[in-house]
Protein backbone atom coordinates (compact mmCIF):
# COMPACT_ATOMS: atom_id res chain seq x y z
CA UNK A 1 0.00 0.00 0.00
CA UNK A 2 1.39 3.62 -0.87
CA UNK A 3 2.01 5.82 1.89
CA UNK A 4 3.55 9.01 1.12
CA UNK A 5 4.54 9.76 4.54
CA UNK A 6 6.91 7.37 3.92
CA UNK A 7 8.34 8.42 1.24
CA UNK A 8 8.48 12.14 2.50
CA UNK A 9 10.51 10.59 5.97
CA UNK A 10 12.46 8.67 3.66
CA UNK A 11 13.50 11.56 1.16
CA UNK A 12 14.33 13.89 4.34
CA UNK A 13 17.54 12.08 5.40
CA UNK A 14 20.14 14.69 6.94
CA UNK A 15 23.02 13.04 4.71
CA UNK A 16 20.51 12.19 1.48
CA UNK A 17 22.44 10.79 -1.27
CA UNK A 18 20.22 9.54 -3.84
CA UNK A 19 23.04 6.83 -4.77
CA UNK A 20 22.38 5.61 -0.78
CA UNK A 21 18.59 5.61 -1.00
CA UNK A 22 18.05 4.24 -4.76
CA UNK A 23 20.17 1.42 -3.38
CA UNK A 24 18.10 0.56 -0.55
CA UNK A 25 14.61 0.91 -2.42
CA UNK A 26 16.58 -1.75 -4.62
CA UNK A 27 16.66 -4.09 -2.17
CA UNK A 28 13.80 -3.22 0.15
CA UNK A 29 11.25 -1.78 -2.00
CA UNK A 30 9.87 0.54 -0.48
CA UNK A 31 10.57 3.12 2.74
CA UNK A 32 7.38 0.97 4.26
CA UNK A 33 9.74 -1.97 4.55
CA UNK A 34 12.80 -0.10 5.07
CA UNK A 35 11.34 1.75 8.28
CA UNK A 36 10.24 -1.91 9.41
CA UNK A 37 14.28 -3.17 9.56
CA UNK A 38 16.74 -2.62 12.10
CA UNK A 39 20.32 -0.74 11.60
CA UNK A 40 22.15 -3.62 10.96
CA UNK A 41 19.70 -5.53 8.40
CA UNK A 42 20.38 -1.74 6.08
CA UNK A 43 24.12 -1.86 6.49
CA UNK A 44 24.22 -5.19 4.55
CA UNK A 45 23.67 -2.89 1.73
CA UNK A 46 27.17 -1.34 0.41
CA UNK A 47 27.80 2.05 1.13
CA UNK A 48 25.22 1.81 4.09
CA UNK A 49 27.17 2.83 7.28
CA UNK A 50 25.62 2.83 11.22
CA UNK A 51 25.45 6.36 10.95
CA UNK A 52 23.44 6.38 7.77
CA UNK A 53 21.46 3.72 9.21
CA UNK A 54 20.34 5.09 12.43
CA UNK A 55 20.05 8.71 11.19
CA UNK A 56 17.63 7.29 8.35
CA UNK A 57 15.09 4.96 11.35
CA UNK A 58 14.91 8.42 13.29
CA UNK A 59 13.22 10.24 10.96
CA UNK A 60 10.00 9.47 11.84
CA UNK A 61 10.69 10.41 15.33
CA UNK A 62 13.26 13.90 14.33
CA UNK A 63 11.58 15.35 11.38
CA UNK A 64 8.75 17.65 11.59
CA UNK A 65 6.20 15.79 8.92
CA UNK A 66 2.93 17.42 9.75
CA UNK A 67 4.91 20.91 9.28
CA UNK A 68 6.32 19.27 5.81
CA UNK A 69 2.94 18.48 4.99
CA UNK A 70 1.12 21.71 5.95
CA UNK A 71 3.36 23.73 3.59
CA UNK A 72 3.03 21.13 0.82
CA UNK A 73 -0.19 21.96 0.68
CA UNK A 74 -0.31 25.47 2.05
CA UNK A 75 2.20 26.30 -1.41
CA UNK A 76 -0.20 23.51 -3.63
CA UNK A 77 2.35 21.15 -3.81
CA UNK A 78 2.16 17.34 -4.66
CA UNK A 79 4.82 14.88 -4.30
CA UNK A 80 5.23 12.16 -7.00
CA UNK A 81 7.58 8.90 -6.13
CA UNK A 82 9.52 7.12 -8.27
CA UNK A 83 7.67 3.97 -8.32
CA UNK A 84 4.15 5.82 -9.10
CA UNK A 85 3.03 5.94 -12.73
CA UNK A 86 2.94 9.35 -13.32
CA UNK A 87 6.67 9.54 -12.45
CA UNK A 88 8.32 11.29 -15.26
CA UNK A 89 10.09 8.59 -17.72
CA UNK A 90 12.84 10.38 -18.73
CA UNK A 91 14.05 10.95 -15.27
CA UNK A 92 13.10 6.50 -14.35
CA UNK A 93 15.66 5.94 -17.32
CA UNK A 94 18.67 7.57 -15.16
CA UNK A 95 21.10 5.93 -13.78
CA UNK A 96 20.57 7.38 -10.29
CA UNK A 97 16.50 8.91 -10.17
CA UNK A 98 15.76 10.55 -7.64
CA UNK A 99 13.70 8.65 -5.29
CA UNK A 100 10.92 11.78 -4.12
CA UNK A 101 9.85 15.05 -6.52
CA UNK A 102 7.69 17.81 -5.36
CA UNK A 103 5.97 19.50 -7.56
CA UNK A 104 4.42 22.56 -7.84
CA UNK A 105 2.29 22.48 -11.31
CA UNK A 106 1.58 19.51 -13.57
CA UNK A 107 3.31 16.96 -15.21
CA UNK A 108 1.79 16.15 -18.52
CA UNK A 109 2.67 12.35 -20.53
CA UNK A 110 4.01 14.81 -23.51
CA UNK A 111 6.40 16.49 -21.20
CA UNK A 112 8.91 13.31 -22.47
CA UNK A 113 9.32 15.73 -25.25
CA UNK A 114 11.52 17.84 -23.90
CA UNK A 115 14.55 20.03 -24.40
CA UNK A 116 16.78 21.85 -22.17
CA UNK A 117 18.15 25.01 -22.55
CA UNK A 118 20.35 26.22 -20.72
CA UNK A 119 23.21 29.51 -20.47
CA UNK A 120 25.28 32.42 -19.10
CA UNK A 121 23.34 34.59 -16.33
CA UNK A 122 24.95 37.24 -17.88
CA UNK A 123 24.07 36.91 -21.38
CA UNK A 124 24.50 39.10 -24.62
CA UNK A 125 21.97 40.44 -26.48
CA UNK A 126 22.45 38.24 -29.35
CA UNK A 127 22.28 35.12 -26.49
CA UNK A 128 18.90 36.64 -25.66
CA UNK A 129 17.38 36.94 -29.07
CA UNK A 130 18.84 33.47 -30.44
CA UNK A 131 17.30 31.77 -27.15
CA UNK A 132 14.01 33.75 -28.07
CA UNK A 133 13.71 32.00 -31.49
CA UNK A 134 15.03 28.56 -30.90
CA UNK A 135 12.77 28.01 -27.54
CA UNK A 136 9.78 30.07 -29.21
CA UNK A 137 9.72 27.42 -32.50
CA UNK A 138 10.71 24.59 -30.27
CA UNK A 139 7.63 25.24 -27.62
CA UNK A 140 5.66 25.52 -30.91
CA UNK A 141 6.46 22.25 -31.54
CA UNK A 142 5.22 20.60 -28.78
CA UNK A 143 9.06 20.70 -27.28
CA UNK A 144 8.62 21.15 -23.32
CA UNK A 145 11.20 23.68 -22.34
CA UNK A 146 13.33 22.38 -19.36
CA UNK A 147 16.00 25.00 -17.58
CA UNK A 148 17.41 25.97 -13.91
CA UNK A 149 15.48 29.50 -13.23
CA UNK A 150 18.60 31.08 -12.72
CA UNK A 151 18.77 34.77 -13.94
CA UNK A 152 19.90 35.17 -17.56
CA UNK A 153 19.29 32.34 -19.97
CA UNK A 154 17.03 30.05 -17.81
CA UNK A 155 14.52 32.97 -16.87
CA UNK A 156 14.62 34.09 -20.89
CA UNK A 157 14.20 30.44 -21.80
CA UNK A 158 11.50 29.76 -19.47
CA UNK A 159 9.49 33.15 -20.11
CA UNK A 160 9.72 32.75 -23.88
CA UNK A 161 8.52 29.20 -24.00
CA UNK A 162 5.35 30.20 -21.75
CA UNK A 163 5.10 33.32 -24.09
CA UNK A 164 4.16 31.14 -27.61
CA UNK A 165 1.86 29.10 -25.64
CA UNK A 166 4.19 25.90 -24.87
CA UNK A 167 5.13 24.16 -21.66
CA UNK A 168 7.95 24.36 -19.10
CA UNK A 169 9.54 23.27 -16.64
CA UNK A 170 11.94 24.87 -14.09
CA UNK A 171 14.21 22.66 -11.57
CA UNK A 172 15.31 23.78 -8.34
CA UNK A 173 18.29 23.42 -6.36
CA UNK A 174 16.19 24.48 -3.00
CA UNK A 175 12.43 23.45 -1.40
CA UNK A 176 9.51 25.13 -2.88
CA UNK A 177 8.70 27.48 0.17
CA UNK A 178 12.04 29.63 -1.77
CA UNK A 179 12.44 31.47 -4.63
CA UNK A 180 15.68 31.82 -5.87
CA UNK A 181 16.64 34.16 -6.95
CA UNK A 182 13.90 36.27 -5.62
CA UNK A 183 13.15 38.45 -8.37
CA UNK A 184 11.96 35.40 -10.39
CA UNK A 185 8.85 34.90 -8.19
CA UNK A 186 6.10 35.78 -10.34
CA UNK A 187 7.69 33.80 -13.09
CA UNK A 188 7.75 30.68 -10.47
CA UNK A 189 3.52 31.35 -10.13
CA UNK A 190 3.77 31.42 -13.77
CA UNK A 191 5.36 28.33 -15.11
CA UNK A 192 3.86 26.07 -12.32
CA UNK A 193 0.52 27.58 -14.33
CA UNK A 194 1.86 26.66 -17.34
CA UNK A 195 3.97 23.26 -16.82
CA UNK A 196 5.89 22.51 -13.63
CA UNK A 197 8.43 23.63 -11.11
CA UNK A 198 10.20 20.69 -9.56
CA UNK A 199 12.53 20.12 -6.80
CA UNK A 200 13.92 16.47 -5.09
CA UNK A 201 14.31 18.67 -1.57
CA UNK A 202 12.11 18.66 1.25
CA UNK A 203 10.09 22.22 1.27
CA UNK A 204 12.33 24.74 3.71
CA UNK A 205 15.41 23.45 2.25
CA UNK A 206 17.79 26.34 1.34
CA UNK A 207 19.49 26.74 -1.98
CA UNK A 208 22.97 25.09 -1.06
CA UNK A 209 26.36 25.11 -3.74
CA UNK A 210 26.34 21.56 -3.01
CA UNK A 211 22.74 21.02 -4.80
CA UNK A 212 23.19 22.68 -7.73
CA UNK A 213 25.10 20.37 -9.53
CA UNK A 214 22.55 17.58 -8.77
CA UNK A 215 19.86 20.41 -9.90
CA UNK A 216 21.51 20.41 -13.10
CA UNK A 217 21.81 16.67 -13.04
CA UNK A 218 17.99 16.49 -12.89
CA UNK A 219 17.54 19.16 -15.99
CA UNK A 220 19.74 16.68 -17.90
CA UNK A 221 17.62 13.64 -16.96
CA UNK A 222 14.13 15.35 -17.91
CA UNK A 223 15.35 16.36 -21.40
CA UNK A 224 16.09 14.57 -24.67
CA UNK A 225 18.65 16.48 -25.44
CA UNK A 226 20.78 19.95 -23.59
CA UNK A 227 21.25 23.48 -25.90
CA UNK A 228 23.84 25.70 -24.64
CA UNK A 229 23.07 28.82 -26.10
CA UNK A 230 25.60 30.78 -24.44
CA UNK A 231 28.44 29.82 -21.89
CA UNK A 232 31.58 30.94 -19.89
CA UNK A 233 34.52 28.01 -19.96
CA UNK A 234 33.82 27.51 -16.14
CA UNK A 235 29.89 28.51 -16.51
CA UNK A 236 27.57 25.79 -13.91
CA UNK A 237 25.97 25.08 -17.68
CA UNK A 238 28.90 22.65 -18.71
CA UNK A 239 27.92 20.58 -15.31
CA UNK A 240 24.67 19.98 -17.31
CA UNK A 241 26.41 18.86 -20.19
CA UNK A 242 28.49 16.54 -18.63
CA UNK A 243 25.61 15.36 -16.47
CA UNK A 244 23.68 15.16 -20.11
CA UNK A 245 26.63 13.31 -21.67
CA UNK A 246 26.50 10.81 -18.54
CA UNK A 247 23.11 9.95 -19.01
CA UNK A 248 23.46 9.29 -23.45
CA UNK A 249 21.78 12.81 -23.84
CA UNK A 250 22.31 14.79 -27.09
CA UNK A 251 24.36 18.03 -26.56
CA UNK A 252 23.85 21.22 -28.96
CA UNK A 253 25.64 24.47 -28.51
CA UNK A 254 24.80 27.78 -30.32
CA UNK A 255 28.03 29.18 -32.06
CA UNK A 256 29.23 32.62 -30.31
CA UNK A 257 31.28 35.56 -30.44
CA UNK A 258 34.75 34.40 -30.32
CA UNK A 259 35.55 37.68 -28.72
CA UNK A 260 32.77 37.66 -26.16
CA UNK A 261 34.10 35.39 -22.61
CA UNK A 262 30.53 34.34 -22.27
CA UNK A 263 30.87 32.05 -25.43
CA UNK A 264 34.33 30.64 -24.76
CA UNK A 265 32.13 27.55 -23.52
CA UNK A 266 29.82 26.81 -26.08
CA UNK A 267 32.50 27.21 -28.85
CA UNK A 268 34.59 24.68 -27.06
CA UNK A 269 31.49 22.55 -27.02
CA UNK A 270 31.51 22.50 -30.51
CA UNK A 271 34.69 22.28 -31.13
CA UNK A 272 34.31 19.30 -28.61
CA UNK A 273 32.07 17.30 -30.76
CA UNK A 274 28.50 18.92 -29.54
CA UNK A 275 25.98 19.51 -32.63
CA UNK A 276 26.30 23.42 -33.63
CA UNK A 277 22.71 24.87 -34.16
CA UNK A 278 21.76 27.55 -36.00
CA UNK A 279 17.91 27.26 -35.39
CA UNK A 280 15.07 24.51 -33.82
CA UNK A 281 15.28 22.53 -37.26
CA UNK A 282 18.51 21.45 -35.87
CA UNK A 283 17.41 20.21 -32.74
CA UNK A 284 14.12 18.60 -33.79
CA UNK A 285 15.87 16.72 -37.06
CA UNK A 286 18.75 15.45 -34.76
CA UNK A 287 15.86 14.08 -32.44
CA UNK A 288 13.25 13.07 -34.93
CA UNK A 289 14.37 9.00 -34.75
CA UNK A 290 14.04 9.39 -31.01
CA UNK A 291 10.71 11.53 -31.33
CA UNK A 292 9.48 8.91 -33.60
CA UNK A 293 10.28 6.39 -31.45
CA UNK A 294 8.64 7.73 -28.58
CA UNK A 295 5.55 8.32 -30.27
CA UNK A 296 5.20 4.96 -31.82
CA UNK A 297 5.38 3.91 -28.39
């Protein structure tokens, strides 16, 4: 029997590593049966230490559920587990899923179509208008629009695939009680409107350096493919990529101003072997036998 209680206890561990909890729902199931076991019958599972153990069977006892649960639904929140149905299948085909999402919006089957895009914060004019026309023809499509809602691309990427009437996505690196960064709040009301916003974090949790490159992992895992349209060498975009590349995603990168530091990344990228794109034909003809596959399904 599903009990999301459960699953929200479960999720909430102080040292959550979703390579530590995927492993025990592998061999337990579910959190039901895990919160049944002792210490010792979890630390038969590699990686599993006493700590971990004991930490994870007193969270029913340390962590403040009926508060978790009154802002879940006091921001409309719904929590979807990885072994429910409507769990999205892009992310069920990583190698490490995360176990718990909350979600703040709707998850549609068609949101399997999707694309991220992704970029600089502090992006060029030319970034902004080439982002406006590849995510305006791709949300035309039918393409769901995946990104970060960071400032810069994300928030253009985001606004201009609500703006031609498509869906979107935004992943967090925080809980939904936050906005970050503030400014982007009415935009966060917006897209859970008009797709989803998405976080693996219980609700208060603040946005942390350490979650933002399993944020970006999660952006990866959603999409079908990852377009850089513009990017520093050392820009937080290129731990999509790699996270993109990890998972057999397709990487695209917008060519750039070879002058401009903001592009240094996405040239490299192409120089690197990722698919240059000049426009959403690019994108949708490199993913057509996948689209097509999909669809037959």
């Amino acid at each position: 029997m599903f009990c999301p209680d459960t699953w929200i206890l479960f999720n909430s561990h102080p040292q959550r590593e979703r390579k530590l909890l995927n492993a025990l729902l592998r061999a337990f199931e579910s959190p039901e049966r895990i919160f049944g076991l002792t210490s010792a019958s979890l630390m038969k599972i590699p990686g599993i230490t006493q700590s971990f153990a004991n930490d994870l069977l007193n969270q029913p006892r340390t962590f403040p559920l009926e508060s978790e649960k009154e802002l879940m639904e006091k921001y409309g929140v719904s929590l979807i587990c990885i072994n429910r149905e409507e769990y999205p299948e892009n992310l069920r085909l990583m190698a490490e899923p995360p176990p718990v999402l909350y979600v703040m919006g709707s998850l549609y089957p068609q949101d399997r179509f999707a694309v991220a895009v992704i970029g600089s914060r502090w992006h060029s004019s030319y970034g902004r208008n080439v982002c406006w026309k590849i995510v305006s023809d791709l949300a035309a499509k039918g393409i769901t629009i995946v990104s970060g809602m960071a400032r810069g691309i994300d928030t253009e990427a985001h606004v201009n695939a609500l703006d031609a009437g498509g869906r979107t996505i935004a992943v967090l690196g925080n809980g939904l009680t936050i906005c970050y960064p503030e400014e982007n709040l009415e935009l966060m009301k917006r897209i859970a409107k008009g797709g989803a916003v998405l976080s693996e974090y219980p609700m208060n949790t603040e946005p942390r350096r350490e979650n933002f490159p399993e944020r970006n992992g999660l952006i990866a895992g959603l999409s079908l493919g990852v377009l850089v349209v513009e990017a520093s060498k050392r820009s937080g975009s290129l731990i999509t990529v790699r996270a993109a590349l990890a998972e057999n995603r397709s990487v695209y990168a917008v060519p750039g101003n070879i002058f401009r530091r903001t592009c240094e990344g996405t040239n490299a990228l192409i120089r690197d072997g990722a698919q240059l794109v000049r426009s959403a034909d690019d994108v949708l003809e490199d993913l057509a036998p996948v689209l097509r596959g999909m669809l037959k399904e």
